[in-house]
C-alpha atoms as a PDB file:
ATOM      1  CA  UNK A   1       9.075 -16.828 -32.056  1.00  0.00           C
ATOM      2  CA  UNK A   2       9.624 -18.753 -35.138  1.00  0.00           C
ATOM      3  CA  UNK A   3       7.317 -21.073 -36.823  1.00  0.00           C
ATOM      4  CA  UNK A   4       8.504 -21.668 -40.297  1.00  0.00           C
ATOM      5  CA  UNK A   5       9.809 -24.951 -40.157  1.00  0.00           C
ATOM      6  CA  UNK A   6       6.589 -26.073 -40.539  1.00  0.00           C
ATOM      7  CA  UNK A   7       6.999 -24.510 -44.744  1.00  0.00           C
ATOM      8  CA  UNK A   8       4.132 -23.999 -47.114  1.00  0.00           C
ATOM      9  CA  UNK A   9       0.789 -24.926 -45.935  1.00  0.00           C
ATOM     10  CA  UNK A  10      -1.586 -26.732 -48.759  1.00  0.00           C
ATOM     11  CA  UNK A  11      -4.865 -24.957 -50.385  1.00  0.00           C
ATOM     12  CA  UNK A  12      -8.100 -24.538 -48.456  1.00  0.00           C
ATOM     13  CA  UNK A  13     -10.167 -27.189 -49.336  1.00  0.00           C
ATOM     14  CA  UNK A  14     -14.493 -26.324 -49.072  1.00  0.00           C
ATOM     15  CA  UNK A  15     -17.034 -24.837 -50.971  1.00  0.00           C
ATOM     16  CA  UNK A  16     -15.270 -21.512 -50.996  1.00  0.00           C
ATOM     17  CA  UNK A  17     -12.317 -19.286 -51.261  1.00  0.00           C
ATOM     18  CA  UNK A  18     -11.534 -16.245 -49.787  1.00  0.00           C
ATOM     19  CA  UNK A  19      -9.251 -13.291 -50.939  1.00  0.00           C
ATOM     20  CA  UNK A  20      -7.128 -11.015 -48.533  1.00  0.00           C
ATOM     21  CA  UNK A  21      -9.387  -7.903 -49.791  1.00  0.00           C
ATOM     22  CA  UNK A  22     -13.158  -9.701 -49.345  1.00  0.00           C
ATOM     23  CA  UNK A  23     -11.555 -11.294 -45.461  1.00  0.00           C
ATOM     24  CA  UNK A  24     -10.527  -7.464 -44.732  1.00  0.00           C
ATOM     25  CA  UNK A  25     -14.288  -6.763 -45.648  1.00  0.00           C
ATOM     26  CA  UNK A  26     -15.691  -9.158 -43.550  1.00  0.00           C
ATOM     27  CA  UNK A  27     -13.463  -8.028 -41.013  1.00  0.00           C
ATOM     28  CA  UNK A  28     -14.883  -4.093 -41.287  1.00  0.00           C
ATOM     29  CA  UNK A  29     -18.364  -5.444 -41.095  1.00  0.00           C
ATOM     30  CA  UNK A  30     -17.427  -7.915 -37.729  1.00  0.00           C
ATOM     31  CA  UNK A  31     -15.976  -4.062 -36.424  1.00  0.00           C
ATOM     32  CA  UNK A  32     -19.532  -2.626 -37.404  1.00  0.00           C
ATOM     33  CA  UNK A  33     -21.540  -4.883 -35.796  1.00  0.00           C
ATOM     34  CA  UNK A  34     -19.782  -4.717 -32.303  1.00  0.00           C
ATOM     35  CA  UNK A  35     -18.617  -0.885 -32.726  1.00  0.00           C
ATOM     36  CA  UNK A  36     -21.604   0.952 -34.482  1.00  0.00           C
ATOM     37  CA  UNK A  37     -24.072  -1.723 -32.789  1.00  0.00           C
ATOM     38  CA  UNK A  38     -22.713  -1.294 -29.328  1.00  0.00           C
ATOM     39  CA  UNK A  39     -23.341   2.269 -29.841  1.00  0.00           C
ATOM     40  CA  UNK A  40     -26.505   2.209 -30.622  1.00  0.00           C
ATOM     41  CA  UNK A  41     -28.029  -0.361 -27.891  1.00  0.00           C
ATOM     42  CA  UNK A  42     -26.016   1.729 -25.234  1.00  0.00           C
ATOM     43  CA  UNK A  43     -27.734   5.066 -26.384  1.00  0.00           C
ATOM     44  CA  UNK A  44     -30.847   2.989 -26.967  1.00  0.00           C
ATOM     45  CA  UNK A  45     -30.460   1.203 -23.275  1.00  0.00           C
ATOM     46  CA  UNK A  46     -29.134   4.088 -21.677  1.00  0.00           C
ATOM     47  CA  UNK A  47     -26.831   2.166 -20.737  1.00  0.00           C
ATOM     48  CA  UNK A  48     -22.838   2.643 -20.894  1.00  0.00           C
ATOM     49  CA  UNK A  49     -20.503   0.921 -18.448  1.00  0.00           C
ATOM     50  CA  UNK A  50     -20.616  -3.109 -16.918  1.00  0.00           C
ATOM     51  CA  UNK A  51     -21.742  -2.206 -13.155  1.00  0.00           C
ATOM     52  CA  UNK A  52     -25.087  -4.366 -13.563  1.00  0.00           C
ATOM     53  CA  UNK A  53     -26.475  -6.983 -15.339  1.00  0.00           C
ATOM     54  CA  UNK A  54     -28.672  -5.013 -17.336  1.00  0.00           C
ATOM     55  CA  UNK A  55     -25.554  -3.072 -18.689  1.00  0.00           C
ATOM     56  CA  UNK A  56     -23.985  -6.216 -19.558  1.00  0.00           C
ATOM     57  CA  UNK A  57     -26.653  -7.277 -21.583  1.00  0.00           C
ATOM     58  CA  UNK A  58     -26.917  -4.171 -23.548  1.00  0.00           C
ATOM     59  CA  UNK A  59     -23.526  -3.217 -23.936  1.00  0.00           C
ATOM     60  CA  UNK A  60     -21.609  -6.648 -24.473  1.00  0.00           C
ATOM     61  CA  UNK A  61     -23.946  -9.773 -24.455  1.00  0.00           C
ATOM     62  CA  UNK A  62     -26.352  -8.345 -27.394  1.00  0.00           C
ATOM     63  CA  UNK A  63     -23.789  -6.257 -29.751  1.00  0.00           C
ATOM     64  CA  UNK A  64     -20.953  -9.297 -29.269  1.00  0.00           C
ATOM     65  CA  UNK A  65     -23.708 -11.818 -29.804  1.00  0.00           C
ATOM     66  CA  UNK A  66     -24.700 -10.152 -33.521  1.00  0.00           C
ATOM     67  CA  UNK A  67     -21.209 -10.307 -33.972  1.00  0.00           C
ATOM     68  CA  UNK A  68     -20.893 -13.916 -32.965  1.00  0.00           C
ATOM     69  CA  UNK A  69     -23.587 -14.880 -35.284  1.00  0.00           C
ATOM     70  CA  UNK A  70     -22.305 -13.278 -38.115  1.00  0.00           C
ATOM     71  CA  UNK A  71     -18.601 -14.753 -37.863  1.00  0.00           C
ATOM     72  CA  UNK A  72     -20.203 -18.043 -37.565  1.00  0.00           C
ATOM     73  CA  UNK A  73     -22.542 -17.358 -40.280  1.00  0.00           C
ATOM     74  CA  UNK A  74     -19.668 -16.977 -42.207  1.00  0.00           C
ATOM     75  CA  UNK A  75     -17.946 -19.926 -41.515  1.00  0.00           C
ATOM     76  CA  UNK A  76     -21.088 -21.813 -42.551  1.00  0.00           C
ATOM     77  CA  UNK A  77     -21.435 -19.983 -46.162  1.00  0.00           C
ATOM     78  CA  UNK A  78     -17.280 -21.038 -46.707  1.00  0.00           C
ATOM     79  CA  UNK A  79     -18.058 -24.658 -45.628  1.00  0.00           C
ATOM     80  CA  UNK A  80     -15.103 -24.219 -43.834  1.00  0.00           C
ATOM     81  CA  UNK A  81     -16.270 -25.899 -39.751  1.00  0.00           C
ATOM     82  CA  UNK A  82     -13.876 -28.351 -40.282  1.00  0.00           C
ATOM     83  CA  UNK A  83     -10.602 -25.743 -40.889  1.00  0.00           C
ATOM     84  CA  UNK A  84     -11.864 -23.555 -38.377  1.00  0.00           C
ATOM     85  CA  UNK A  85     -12.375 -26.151 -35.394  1.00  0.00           C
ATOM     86  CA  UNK A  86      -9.495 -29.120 -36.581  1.00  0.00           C
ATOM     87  CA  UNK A  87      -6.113 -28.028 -36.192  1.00  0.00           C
ATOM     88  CA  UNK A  88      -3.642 -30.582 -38.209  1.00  0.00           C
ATOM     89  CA  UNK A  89      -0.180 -28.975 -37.831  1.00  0.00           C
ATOM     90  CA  UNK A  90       0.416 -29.586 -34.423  1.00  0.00           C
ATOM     91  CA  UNK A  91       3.238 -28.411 -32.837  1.00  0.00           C
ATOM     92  CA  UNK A  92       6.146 -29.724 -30.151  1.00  0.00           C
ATOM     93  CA  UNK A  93       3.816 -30.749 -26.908  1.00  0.00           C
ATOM     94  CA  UNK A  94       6.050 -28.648 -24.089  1.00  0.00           C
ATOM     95  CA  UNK A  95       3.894 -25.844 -26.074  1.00  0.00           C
ATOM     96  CA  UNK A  96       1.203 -27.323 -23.307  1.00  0.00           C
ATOM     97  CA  UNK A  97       2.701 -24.487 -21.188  1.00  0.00           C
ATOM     98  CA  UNK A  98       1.021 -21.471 -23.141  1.00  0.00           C
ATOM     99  CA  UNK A  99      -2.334 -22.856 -21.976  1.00  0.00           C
ATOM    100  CA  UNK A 100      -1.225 -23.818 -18.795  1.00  0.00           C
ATOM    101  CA  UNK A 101       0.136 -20.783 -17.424  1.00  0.00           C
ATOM    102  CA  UNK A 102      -3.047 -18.659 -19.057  1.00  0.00           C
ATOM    103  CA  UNK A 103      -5.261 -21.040 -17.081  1.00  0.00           C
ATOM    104  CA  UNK A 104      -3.308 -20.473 -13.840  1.00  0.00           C
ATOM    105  CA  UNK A 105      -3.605 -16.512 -14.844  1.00  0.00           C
ATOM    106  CA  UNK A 106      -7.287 -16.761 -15.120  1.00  0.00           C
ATOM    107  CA  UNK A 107      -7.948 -18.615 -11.758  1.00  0.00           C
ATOM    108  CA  UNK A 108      -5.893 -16.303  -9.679  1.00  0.00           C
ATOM    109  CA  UNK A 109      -6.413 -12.919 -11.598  1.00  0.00           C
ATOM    110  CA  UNK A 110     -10.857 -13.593 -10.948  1.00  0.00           C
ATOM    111  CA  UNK A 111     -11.650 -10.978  -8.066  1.00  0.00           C
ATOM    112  CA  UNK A 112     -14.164 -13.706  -6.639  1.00  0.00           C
ATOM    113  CA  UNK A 113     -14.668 -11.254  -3.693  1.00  0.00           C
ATOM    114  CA  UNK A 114     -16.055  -8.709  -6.056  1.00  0.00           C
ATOM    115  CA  UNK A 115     -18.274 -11.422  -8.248  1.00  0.00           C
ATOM    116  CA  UNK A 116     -19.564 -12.761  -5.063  1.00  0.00           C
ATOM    117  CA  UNK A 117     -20.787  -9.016  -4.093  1.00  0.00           C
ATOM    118  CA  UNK A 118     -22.281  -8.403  -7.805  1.00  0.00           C
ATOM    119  CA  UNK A 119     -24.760 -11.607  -7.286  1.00  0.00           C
ATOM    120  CA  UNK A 120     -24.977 -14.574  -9.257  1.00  0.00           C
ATOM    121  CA  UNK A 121     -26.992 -13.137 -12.001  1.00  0.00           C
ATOM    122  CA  UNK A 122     -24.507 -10.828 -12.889  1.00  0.00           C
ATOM    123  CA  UNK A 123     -21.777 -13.413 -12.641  1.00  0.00           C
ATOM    124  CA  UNK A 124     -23.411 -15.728 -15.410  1.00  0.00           C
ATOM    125  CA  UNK A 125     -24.330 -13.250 -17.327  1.00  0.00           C
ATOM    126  CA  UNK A 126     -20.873 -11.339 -17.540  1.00  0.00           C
ATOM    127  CA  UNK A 127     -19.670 -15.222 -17.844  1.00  0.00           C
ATOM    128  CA  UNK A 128     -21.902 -15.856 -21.322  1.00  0.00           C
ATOM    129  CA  UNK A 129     -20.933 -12.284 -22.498  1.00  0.00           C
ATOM    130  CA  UNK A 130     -16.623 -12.934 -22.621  1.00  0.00           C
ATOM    131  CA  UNK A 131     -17.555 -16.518 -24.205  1.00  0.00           C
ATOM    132  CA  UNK A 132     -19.112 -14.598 -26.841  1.00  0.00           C
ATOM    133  CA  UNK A 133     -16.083 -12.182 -27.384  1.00  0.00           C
ATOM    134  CA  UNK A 134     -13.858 -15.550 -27.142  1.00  0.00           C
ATOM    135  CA  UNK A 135     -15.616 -17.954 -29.392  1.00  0.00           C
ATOM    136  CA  UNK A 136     -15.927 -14.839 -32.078  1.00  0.00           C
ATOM    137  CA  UNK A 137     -12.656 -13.204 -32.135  1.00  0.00           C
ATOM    138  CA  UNK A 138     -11.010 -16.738 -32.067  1.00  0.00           C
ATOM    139  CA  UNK A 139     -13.652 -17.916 -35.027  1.00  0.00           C
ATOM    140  CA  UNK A 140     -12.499 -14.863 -37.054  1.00  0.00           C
ATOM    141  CA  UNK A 141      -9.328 -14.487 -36.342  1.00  0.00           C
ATOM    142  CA  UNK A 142      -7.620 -18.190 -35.335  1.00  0.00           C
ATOM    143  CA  UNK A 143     -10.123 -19.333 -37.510  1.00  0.00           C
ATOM    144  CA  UNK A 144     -11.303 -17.587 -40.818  1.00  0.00           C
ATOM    145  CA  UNK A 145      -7.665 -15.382 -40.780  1.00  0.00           C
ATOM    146  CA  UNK A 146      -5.767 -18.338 -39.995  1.00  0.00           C
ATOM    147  CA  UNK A 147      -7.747 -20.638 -42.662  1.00  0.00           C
ATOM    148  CA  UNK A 148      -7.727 -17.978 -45.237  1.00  0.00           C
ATOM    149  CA  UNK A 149      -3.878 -16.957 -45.012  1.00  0.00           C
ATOM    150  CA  UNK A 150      -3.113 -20.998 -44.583  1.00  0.00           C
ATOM    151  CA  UNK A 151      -5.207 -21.136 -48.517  1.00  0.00           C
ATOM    152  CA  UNK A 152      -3.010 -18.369 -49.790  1.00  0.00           C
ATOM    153  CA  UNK A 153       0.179 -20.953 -49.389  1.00  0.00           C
ATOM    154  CA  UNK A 154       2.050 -19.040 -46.758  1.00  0.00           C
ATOM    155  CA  UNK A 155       4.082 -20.624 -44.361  1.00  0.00           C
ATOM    156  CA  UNK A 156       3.147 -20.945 -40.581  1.00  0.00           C
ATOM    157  CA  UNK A 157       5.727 -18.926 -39.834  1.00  0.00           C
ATOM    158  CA  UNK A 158       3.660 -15.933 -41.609  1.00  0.00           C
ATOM    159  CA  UNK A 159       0.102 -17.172 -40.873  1.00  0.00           C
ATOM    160  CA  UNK A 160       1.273 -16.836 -37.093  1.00  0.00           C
ATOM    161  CA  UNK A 161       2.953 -13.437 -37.520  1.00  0.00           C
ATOM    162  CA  UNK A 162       0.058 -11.763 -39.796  1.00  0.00           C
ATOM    163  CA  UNK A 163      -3.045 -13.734 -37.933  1.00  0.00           C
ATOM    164  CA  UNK A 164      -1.865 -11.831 -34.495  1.00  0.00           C
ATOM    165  CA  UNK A 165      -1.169  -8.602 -36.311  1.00  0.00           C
ATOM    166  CA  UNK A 166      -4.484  -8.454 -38.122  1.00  0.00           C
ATOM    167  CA  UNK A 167      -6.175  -9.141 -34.542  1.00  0.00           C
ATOM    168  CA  UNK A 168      -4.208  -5.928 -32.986  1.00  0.00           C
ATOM    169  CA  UNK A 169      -4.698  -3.899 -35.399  1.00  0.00           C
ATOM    170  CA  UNK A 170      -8.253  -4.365 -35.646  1.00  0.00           C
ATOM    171  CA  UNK A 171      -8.574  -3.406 -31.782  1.00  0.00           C
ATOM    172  CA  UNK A 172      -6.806  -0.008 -32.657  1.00  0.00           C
ATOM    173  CA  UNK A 173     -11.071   0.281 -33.763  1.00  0.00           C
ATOM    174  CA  UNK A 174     -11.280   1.030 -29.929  1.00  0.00           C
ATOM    175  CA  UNK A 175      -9.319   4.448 -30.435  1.00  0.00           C
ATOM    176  CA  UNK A 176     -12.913   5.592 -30.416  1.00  0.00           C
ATOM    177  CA  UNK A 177     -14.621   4.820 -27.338  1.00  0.00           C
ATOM    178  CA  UNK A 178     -10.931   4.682 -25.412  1.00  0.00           C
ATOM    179  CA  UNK A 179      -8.687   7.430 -26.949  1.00  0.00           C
ATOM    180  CA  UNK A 180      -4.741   6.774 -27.606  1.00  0.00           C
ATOM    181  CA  UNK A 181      -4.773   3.844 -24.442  1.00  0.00           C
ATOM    182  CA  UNK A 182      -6.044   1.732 -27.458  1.00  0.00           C
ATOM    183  CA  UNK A 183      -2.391   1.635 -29.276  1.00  0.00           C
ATOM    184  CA  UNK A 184      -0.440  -0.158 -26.231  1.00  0.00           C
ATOM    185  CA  UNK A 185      -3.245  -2.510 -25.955  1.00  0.00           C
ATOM    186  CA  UNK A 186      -3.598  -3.398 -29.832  1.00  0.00           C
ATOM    187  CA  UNK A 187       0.212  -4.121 -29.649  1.00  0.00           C
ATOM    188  CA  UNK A 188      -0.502  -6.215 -26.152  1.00  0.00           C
ATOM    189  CA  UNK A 189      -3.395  -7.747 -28.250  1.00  0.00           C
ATOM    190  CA  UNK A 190      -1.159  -8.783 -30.737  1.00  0.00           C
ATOM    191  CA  UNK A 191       1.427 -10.984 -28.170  1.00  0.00           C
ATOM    192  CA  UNK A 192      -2.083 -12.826 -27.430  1.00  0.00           C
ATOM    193  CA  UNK A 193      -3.118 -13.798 -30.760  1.00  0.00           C
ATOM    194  CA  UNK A 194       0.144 -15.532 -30.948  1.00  0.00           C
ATOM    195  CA  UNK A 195      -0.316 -17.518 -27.742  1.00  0.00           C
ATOM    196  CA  UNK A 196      -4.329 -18.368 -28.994  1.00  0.00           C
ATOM    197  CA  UNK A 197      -2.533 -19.072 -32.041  1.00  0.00           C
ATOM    198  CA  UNK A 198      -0.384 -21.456 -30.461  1.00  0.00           C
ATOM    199  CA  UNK A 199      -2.979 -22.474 -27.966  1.00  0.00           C
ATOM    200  CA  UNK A 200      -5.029 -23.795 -30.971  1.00  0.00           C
ATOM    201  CA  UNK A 201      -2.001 -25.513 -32.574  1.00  0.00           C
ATOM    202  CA  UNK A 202      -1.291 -27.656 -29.854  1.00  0.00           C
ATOM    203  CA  UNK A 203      -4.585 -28.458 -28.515  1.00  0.00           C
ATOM    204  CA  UNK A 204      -5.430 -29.600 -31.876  1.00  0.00           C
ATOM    205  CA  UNK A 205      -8.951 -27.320 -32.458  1.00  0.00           C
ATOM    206  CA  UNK A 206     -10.073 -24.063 -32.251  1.00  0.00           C
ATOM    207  CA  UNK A 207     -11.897 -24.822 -28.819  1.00  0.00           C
ATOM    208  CA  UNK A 208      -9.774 -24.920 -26.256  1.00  0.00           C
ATOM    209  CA  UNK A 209      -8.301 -21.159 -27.038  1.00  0.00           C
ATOM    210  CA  UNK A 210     -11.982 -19.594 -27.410  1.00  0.00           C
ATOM    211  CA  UNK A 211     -12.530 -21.060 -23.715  1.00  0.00           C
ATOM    212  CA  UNK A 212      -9.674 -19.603 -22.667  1.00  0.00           C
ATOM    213  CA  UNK A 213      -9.911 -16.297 -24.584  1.00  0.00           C
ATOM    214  CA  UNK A 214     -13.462 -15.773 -23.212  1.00  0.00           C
ATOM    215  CA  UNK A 215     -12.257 -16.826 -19.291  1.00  0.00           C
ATOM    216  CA  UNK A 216      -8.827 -14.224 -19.771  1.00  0.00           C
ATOM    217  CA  UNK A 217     -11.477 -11.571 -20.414  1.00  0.00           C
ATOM    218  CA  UNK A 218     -13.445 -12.467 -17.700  1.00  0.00           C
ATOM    219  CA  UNK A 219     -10.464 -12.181 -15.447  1.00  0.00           C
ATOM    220  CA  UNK A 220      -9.615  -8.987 -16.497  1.00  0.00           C
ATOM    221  CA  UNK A 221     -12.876  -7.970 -16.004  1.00  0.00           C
ATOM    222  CA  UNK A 222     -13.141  -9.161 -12.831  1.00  0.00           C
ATOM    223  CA  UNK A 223     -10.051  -7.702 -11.091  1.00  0.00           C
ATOM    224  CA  UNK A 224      -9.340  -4.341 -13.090  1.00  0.00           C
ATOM    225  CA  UNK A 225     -11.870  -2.118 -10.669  1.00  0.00           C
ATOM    226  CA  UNK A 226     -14.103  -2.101 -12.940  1.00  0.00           C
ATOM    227  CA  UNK A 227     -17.154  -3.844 -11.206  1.00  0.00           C
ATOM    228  CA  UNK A 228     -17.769  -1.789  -8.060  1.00  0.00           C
ATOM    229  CA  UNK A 229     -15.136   1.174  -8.144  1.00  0.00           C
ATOM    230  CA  UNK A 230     -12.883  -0.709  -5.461  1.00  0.00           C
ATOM    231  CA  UNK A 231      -9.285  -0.855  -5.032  1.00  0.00           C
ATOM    232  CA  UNK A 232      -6.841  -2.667  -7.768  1.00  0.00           C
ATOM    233  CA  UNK A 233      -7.581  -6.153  -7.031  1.00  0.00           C
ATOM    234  CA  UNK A 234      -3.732  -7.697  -6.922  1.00  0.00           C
ATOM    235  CA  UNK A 235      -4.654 -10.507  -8.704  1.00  0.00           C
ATOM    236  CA  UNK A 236      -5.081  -8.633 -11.484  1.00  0.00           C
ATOM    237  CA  UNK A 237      -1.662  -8.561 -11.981  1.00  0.00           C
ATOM    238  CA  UNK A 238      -1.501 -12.457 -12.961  1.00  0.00           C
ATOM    239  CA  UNK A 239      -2.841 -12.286 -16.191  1.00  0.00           C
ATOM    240  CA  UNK A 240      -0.742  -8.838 -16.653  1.00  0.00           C
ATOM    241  CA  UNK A 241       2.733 -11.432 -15.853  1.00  0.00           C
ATOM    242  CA  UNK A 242       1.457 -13.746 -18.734  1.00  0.00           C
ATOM    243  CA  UNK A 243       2.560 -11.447 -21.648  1.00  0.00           C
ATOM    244  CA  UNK A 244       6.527 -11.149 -20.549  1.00  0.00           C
ATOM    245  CA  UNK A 245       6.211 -14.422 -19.258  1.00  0.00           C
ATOM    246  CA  UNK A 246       5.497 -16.226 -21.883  1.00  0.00           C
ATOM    247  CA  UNK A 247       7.087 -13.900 -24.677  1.00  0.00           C
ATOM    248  CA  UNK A 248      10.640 -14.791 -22.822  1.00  0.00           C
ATOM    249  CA  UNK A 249       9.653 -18.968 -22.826  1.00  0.00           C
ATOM    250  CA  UNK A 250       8.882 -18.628 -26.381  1.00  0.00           C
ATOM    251  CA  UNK A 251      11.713 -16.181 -27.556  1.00  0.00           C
ATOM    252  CA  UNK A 252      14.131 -18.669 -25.883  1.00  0.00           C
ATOM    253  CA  UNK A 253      12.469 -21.880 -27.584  1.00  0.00           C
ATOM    254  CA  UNK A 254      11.784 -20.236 -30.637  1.00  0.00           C
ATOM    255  CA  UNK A 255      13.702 -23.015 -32.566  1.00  0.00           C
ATOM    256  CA  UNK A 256      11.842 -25.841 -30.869  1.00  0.00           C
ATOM    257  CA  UNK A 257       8.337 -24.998 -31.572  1.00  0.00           C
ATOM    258  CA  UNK A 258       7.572 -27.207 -34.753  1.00  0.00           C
ATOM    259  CA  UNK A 259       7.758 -30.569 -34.560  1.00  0.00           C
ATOM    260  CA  UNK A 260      11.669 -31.960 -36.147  1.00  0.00           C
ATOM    261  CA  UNK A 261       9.914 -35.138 -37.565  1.00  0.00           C
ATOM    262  CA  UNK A 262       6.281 -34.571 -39.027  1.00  0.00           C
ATOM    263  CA  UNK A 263       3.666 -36.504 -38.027  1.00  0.00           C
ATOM    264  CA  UNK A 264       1.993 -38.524 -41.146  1.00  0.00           C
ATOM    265  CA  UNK A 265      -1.544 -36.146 -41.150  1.00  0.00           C
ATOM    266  CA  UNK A 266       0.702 -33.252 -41.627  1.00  0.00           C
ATOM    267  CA  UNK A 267       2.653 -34.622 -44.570  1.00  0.00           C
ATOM    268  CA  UNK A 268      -0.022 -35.994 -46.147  1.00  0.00           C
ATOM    269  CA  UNK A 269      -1.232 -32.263 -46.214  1.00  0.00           C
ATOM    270  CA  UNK A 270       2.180 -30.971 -47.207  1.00  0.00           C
ATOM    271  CA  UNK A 271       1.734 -33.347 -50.227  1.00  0.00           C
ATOM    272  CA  UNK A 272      -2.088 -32.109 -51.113  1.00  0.00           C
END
């Protein structure tokens, strides 16, 4: 899944820099906040699974949220909104399918039986709480990581590879609360942060794959059992078939995923 035609990406241009050691450290304190504050506000709530909308509040909405602020917060000391939400490497447009089939995923993985059971209430709220995880793990990972590896002159190629690797890794963090089933889903977690990755290359901004991040979650959450204790909901299995799915499409088109001519906004920044 090659991206390295697209060569050596310019500087970061803002009020700040930021070097691979002080982005790990943000990315430690981002862990804190959701790990070590989740903790906290569950034994503080008494609260420690999803099954109402109280628990939701406590155990994702509040701890995610702090973390959400914080990433954003971040954003705003760099100066760096406008390399965080404008993507200008774009890539070929049949790349429209990564977002396409995870939007098809998402609409037919949601166990609406189950969400119509749980009550509205719990169906907005669990709605707000996977925006938050989408809008902050894209912000610091699509955005910050990608911004801060693009300043550091690699090529796209390795922003891609080492953006989705960072992202994995860092959800090895759940080996706490979740034991060794965290390993097979950092390296699952890994495969999507390359199709957010290319998600946010193609749609031009760091929007469209935050939506979608949040609304995958939500799926998931939806249709895994997790909500009332019920059967496997076979939807589920949709947004499971995205990961082979699309990692055969993209192994197989690997040559064809930056664009053979360059459009004039990205050589004007190959030239900056």
């Amino acid at each position: 899944m090659s991206t390295e035609n697209a060569g050596t990406t310019p500087p970061t241009s803002g009020r700040s820099s930021l070097s691979y050691l002080a982005f790990a450290g943000i990315v430690i304190a981002y862990l804190v906040i959701i790990q070590l504050g989740g903790i906290l506000i569950e034994r503080w709530s008494d609260e420690d699974d999803i099954f109402t909308t109280r628990a939701v509040i406590f155990a994702m909405l509040i701890p995610i949220g702090l973390a959400l602020v914080f990433t954003y917060g971040v954003i705003a000391r760099l100066g760096w909104w406008r390399q965080v939400f404008v993507e200008e490497r774009p890539v070929n447009r049949w790349l429209w399918v990564v977002p396409g089939v995870l939007l098809v995923a998402i609409l037919v993985g949601i166990d609406y039986g189950a969400l119509g059971e749980q009550g509205w209430l719990f169906v907005v709220t669990l709605l707000v709480a996977t925006q938050f995880v989408g809008w902050g793990e894209e912000g610091m990972f699509r955005g910050i990581g990608v911004t801060m590896l693009r300043s550091h002159g690699l090529s796209e190629g390795r922003v891609a590879l080492w953006s989705s690797l960072v992202f994995g890794v860092v959800h090895m963090s759940n080996v706490f609360s979740h034991g060794l089933s965290a390993v097979p889903q950092a390296i699952i977690v890994s495969l999507a942060g390359y199709f957010f990755y290319l998600t946010r290359r193609v749609s031009g901004s760091n929007v469209l794959n935050s939506v979608l991040h949040g609304l995958f979650d939500f799926a998931l959450l939806s249709g895994s059992a997790i909500l009332l204790d019920q059967a496997v909901y076979p939807g589920s299995l949709a947004p499971v078939l995205v990961y082979p799915v699309l990692a055969i499409v993209l192994l197989i088109k690997r040559h064809d995923i930056e664009p053979q001519h360059p459009t004039a906004d990205s050589q004007e920044a190959a030239r900056t």
